[in-house]
C-alpha atoms as a PDB file:
ATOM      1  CA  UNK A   1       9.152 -15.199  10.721  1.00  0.00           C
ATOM      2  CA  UNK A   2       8.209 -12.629  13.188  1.00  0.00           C
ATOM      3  CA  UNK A   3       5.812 -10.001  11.295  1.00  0.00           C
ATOM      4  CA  UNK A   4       4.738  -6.505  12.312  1.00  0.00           C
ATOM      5  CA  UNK A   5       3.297  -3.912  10.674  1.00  0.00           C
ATOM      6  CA  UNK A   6       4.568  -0.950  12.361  1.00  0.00           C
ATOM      7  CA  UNK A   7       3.853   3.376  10.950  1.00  0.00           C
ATOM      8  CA  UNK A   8       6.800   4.489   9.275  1.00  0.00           C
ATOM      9  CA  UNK A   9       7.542   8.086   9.964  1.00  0.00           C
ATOM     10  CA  UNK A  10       8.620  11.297   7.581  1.00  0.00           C
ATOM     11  CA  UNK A  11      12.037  11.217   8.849  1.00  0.00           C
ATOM     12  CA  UNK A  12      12.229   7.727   7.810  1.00  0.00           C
ATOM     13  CA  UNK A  13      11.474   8.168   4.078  1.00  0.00           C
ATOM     14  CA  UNK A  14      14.874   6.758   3.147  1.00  0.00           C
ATOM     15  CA  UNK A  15      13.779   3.336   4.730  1.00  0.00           C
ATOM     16  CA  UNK A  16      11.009   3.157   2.473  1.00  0.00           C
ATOM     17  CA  UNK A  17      12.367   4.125  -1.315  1.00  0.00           C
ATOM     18  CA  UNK A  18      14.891   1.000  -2.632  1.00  0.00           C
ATOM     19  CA  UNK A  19      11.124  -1.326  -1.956  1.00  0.00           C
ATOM     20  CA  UNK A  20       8.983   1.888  -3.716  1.00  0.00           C
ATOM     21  CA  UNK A  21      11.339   1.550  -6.261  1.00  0.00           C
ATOM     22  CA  UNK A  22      10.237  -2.286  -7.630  1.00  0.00           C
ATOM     23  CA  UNK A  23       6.887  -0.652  -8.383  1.00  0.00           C
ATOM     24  CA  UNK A  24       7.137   1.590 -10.583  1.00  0.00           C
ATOM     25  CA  UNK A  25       6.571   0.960 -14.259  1.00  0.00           C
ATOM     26  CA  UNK A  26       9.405   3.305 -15.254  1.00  0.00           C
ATOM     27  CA  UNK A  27      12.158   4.388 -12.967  1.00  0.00           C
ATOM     28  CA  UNK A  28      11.659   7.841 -10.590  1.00  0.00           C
ATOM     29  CA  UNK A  29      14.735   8.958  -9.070  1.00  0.00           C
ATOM     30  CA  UNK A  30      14.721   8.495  -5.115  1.00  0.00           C
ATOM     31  CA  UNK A  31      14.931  12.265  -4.976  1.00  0.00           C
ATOM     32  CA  UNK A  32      11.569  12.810  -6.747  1.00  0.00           C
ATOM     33  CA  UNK A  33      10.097   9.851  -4.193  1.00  0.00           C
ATOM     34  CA  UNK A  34      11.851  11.665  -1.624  1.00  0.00           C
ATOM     35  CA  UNK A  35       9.729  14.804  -2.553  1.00  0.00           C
ATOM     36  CA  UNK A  36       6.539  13.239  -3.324  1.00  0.00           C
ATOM     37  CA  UNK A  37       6.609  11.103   0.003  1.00  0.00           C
ATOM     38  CA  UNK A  38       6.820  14.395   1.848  1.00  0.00           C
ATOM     39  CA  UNK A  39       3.722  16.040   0.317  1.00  0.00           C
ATOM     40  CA  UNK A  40       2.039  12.529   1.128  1.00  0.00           C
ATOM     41  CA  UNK A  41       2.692  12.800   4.402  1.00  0.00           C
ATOM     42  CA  UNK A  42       1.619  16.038   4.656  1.00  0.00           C
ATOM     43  CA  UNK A  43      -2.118  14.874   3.359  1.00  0.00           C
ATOM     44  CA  UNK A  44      -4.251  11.888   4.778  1.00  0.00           C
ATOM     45  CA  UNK A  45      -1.675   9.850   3.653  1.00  0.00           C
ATOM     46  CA  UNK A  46      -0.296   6.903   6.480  1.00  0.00           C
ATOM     47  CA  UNK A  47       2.734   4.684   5.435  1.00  0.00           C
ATOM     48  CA  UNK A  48       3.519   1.523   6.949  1.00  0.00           C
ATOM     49  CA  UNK A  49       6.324  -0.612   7.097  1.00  0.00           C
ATOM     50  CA  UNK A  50       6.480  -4.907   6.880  1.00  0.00           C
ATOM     51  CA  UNK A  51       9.523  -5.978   9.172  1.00  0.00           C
ATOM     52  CA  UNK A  52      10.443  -8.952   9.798  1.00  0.00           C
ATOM     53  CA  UNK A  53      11.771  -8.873  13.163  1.00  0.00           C
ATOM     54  CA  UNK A  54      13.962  -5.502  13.089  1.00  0.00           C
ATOM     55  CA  UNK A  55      14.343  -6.163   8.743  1.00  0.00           C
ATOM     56  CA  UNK A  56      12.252  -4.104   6.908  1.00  0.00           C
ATOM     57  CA  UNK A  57      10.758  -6.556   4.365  1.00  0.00           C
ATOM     58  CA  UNK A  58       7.818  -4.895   3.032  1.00  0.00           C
ATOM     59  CA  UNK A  59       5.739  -1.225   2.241  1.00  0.00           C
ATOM     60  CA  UNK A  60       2.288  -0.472   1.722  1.00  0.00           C
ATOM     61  CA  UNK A  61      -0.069   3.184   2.802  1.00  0.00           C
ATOM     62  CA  UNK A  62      -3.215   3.931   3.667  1.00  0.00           C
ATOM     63  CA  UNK A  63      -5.333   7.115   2.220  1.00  0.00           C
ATOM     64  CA  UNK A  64      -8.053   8.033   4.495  1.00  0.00           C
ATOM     65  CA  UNK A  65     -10.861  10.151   2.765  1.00  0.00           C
ATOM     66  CA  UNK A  66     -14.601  10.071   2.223  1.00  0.00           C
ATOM     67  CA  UNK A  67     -16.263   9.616  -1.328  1.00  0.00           C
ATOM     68  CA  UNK A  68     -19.754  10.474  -2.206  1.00  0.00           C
ATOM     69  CA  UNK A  69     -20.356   6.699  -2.986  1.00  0.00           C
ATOM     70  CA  UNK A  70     -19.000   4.993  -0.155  1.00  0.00           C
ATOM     71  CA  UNK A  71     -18.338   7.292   2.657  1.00  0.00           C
ATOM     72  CA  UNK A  72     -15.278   7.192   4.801  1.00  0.00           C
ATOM     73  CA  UNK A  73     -12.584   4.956   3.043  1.00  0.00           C
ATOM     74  CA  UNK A  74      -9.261   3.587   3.164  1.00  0.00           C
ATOM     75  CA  UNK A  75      -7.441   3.715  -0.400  1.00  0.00           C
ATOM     76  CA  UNK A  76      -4.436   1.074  -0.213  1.00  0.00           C
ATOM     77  CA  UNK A  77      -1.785   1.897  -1.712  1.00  0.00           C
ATOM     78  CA  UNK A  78       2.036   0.681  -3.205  1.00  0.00           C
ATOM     79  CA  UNK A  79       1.935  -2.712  -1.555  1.00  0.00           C
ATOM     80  CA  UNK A  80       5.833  -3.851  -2.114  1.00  0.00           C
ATOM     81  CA  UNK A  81       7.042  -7.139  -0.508  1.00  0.00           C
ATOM     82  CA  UNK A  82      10.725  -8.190  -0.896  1.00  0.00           C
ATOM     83  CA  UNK A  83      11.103 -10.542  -3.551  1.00  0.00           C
ATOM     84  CA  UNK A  84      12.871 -12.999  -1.498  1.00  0.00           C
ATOM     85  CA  UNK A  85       9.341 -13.078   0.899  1.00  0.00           C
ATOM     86  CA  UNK A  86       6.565 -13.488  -1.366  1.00  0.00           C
ATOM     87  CA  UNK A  87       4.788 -16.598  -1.756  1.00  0.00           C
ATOM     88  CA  UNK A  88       4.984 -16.935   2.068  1.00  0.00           C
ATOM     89  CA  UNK A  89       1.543 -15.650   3.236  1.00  0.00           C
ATOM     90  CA  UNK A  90       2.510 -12.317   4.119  1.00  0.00           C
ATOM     91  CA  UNK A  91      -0.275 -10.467   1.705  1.00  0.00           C
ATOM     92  CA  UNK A  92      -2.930 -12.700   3.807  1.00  0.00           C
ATOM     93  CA  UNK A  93      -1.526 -10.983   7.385  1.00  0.00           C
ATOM     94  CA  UNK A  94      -1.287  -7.436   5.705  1.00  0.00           C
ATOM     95  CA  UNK A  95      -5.087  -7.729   4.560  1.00  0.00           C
ATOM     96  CA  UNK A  96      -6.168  -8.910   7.818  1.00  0.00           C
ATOM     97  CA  UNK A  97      -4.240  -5.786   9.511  1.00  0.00           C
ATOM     98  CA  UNK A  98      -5.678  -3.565   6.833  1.00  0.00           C
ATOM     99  CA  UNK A  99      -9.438  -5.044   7.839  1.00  0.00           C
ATOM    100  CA  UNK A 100      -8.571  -4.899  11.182  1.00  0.00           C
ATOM    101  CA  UNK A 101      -7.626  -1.206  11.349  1.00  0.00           C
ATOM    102  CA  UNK A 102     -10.502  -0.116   8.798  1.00  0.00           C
ATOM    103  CA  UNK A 103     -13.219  -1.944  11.193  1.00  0.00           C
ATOM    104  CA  UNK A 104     -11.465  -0.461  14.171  1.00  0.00           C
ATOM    105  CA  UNK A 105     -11.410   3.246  12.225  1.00  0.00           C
ATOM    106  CA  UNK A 106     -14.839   2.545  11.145  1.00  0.00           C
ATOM    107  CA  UNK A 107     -14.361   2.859   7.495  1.00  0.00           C
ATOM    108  CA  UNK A 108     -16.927   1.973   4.939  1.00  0.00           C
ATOM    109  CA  UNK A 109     -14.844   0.365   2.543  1.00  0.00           C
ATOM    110  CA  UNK A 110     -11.187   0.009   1.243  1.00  0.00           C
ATOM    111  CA  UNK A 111     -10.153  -0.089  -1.989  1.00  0.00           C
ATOM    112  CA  UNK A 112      -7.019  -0.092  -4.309  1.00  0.00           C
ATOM    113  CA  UNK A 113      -5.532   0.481  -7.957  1.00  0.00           C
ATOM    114  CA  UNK A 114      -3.464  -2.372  -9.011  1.00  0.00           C
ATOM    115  CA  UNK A 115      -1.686  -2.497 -12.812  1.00  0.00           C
ATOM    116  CA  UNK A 116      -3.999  -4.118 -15.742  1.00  0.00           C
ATOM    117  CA  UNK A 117      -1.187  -6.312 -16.425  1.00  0.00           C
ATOM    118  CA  UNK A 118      -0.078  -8.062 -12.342  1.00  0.00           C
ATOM    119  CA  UNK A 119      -2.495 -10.955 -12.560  1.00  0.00           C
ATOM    120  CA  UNK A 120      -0.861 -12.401  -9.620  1.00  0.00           C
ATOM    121  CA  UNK A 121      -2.379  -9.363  -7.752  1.00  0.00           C
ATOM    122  CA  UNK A 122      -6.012  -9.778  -9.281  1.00  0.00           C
ATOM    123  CA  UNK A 123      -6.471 -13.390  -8.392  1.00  0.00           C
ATOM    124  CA  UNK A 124      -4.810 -12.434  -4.646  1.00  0.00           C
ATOM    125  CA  UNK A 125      -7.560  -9.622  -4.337  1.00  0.00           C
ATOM    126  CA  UNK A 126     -10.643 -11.810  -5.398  1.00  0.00           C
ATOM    127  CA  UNK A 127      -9.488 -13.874  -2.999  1.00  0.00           C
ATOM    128  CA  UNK A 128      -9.467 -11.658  -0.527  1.00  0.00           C
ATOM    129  CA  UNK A 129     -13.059 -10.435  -1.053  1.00  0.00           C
ATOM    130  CA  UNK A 130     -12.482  -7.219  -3.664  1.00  0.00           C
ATOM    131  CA  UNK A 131     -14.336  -7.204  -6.267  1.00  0.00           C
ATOM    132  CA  UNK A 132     -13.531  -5.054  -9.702  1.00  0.00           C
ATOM    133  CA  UNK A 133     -15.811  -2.066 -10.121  1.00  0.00           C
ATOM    134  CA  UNK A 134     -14.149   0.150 -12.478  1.00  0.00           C
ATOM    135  CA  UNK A 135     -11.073   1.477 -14.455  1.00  0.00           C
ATOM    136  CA  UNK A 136      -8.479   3.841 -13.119  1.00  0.00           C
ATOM    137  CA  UNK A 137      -7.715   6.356 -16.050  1.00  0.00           C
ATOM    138  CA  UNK A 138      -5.037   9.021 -16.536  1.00  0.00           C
ATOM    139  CA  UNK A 139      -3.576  11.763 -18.105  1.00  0.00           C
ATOM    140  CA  UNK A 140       0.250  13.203 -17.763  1.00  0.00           C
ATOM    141  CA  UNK A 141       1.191  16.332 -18.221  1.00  0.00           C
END
């Protein structure tokens, strides 16, 4: 495998949605991604791609902001690896990019939201030195 981690631009939204797609809980029409991934982009909002050589295997972004509590952050975001590559150490080389950049950025901290119910994803982030400080509520409208 030949792994790179590589900014995915607003033009290239398209590349991005069938992988955004596996996340979600309940299914969102690639138009409404298509929509929402444009306002991201237009915030402090960075996407990334995971290729595998030229294959786009992977998606994950980056919201930079600063919190009263930790000061300037990095909020991860949507991590999506192909199906057919997880299990193959690829979370382990995105967290060291993701440390990487925040050191180099000088962020404070990163965090993310994961689902109550991925354990998988728990156990991966312990392991990677997060720690669980809270709950993430919400309301729809």
């Amino acid at each position: 495998m030949e792994l790179s981690f590589n900014r995915i631009l607003k033009g290239e939204i398209d590349l991005i949605i069938p992988l955004i797609q596996q996340l979600a809980i309940t299914s969102i029409p690639a138009e409404i991604l298509k929509e929402r991934f444009n306002q991201m982009f237009s915030q402090t909002y960075t996407c990334y791609g995971i290729f595998d050589k030229n294959k786009i295997i992977g998606v994950f972004g980056i919201w930079e902001m600063t919190r009263h509590y930790a000061g300037k952050m990095y909020e991860v975001d949507h991590i999506v690896i192909a199906e057919e590559y997880r299990g193959k150490g690829i979370g382990k080389q995105l967290f060291s990019f993701i440390d990487e950049l925040a050191r180099k950025n000088k962020a404070a901290t990163v965090e993310l939201n994961t689902y109550v119910e991925n354990f998988r994803s728990h156990k991966f982030y312990m392991n990677e030195g997060y720690v669980i400080r809270g709950y993430h509520f919400q309301k729809k409208y």
